[in-house]
C-alpha atoms as a PDB file:
ATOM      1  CA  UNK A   1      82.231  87.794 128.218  1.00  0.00           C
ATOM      2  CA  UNK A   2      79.978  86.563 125.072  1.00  0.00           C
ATOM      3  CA  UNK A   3      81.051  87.578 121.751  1.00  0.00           C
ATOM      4  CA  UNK A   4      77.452  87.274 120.581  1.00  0.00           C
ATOM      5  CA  UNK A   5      76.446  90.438 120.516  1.00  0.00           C
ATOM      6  CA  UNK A   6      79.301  91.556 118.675  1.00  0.00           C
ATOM      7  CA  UNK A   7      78.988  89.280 116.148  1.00  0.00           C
ATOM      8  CA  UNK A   8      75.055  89.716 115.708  1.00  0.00           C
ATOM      9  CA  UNK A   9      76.134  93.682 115.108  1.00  0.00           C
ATOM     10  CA  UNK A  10      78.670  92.591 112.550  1.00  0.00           C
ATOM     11  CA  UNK A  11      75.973  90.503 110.683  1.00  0.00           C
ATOM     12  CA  UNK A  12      73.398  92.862 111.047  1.00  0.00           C
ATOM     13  CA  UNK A  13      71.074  91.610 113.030  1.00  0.00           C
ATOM     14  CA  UNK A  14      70.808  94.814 115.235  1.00  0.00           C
ATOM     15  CA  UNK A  15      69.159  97.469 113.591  1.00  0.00           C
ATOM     16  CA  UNK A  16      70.679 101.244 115.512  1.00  0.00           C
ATOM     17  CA  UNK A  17      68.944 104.578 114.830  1.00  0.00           C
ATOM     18  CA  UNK A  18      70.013 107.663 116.479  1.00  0.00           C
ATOM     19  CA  UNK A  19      67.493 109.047 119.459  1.00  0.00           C
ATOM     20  CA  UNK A  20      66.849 112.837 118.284  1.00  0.00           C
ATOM     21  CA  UNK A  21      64.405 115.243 119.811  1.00  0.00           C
ATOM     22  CA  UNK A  22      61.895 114.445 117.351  1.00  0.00           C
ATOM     23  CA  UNK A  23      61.490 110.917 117.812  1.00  0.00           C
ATOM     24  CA  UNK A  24      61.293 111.448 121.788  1.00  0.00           C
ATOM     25  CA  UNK A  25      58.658 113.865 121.263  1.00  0.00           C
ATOM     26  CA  UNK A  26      56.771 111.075 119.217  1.00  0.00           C
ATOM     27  CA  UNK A  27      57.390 108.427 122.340  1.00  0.00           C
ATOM     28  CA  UNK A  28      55.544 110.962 124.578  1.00  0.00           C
ATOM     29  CA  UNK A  29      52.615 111.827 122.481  1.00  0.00           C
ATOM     30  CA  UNK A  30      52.076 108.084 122.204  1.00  0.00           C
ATOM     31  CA  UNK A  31      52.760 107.484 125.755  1.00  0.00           C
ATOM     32  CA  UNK A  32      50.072 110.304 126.503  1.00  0.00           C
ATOM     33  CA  UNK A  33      47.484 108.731 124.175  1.00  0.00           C
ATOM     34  CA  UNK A  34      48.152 105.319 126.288  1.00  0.00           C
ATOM     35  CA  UNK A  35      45.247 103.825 127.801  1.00  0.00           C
ATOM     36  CA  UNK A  36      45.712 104.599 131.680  1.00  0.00           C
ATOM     37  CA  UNK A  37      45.540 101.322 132.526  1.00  0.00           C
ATOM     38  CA  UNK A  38      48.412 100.286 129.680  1.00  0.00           C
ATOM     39  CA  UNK A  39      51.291  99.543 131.997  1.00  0.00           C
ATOM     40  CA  UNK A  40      54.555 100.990 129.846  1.00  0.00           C
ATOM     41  CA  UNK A  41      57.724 101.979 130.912  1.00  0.00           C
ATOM     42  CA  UNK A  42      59.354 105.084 128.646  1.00  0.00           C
ATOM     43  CA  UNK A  43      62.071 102.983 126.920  1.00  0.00           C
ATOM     44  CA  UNK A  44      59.491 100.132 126.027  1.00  0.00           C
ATOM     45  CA  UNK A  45      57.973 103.108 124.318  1.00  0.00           C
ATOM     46  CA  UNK A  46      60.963 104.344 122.613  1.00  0.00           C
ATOM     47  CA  UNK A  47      61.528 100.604 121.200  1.00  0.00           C
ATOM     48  CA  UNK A  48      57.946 100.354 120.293  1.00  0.00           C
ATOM     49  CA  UNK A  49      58.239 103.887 118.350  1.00  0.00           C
ATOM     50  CA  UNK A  50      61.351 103.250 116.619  1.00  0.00           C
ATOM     51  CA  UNK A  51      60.475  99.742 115.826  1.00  0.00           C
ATOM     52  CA  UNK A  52      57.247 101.441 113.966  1.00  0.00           C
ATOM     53  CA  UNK A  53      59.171 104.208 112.215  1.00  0.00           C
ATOM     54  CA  UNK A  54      61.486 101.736 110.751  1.00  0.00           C
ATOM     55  CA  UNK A  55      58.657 100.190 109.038  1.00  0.00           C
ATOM     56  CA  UNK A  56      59.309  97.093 110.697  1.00  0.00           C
ATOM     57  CA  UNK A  57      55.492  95.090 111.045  1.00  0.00           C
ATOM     58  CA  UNK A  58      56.636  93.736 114.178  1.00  0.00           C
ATOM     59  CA  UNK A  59      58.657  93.545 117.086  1.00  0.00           C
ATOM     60  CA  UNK A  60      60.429  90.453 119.481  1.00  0.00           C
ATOM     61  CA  UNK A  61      60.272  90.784 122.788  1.00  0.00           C
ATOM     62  CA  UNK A  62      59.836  88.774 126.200  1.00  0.00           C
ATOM     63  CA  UNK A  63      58.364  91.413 128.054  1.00  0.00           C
ATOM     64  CA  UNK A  64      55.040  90.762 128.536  1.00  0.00           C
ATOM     65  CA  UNK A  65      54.012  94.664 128.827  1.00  0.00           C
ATOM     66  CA  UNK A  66      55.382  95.508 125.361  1.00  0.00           C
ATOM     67  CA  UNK A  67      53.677  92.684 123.957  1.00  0.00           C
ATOM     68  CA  UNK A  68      50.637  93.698 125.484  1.00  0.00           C
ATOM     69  CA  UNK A  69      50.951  97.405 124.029  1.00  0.00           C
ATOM     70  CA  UNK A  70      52.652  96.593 120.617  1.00  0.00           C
ATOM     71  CA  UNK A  71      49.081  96.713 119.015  1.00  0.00           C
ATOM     72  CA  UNK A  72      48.816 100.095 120.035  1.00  0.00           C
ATOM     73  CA  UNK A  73      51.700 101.256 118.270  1.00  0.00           C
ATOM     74  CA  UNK A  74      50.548  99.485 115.111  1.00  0.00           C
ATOM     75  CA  UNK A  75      52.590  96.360 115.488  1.00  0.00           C
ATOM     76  CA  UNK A  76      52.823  92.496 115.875  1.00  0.00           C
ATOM     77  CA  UNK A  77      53.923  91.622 119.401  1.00  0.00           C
ATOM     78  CA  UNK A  78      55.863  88.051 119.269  1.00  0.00           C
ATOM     79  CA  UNK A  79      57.544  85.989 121.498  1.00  0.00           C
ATOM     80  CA  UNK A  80      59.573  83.122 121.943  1.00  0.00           C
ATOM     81  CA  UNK A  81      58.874  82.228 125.257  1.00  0.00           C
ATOM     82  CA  UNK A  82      55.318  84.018 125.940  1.00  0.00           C
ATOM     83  CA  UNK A  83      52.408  82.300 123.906  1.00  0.00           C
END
C-alpha cells in the first residue's frame, strides 16, 4: 500500500474540514441554482463548496465536470492532465 497519502497529511498538503448540516445545506442550494444542463454529482459539489468556503481561489481536479462547474462556484478550475 502507498505511504503517500499519509505522508502528504503529515505535511499538510490535505486540507480536512468537518461536513456539518450547514455546509450541506449550502451544497444543495448551489446544486439547485445549477444550470440544468450542468452535469454535477453531490460530492463534486461538496468539494466545490468547501473548497470556496476555505477561501481557497481555486481548486485541482481531473474531473472534467468539476472543472467545467468550478466557475460557478466562484473558482479557478485547473488541471494537470485536462488543458
Amino acid at each position: 500500500m502507498s505511504q503517500k497519502f499519509p505522508r502528504h497529511v503529515a505535511s499538510g498538503i490535505w486540507t480536512f474540514t468537518p461536513v456539518y448540516e450547514a455546509l450541506l445545506m449550502r451544497v444543495a442550494a448551489r446544486l439547485s441554482a445549477a444550470l440544468p444542463e450542468m452535469f454535477l454529482r453531490t460530492g463534486d459539489a461538496a468539494h466545490l463548496t468547501t473548497t470556496r468556503e476555505l477561501g481557497e481561489p481555486e481548486i485541482w481536479t481531473n474531473n472534467r465536470h468539476m472543472l467545467a462547474a468550478a466557475a460557478c462556484f466562484g473558482l479557478v478550475g485547473l488541471s494537470a492532465t485536462v488543458r
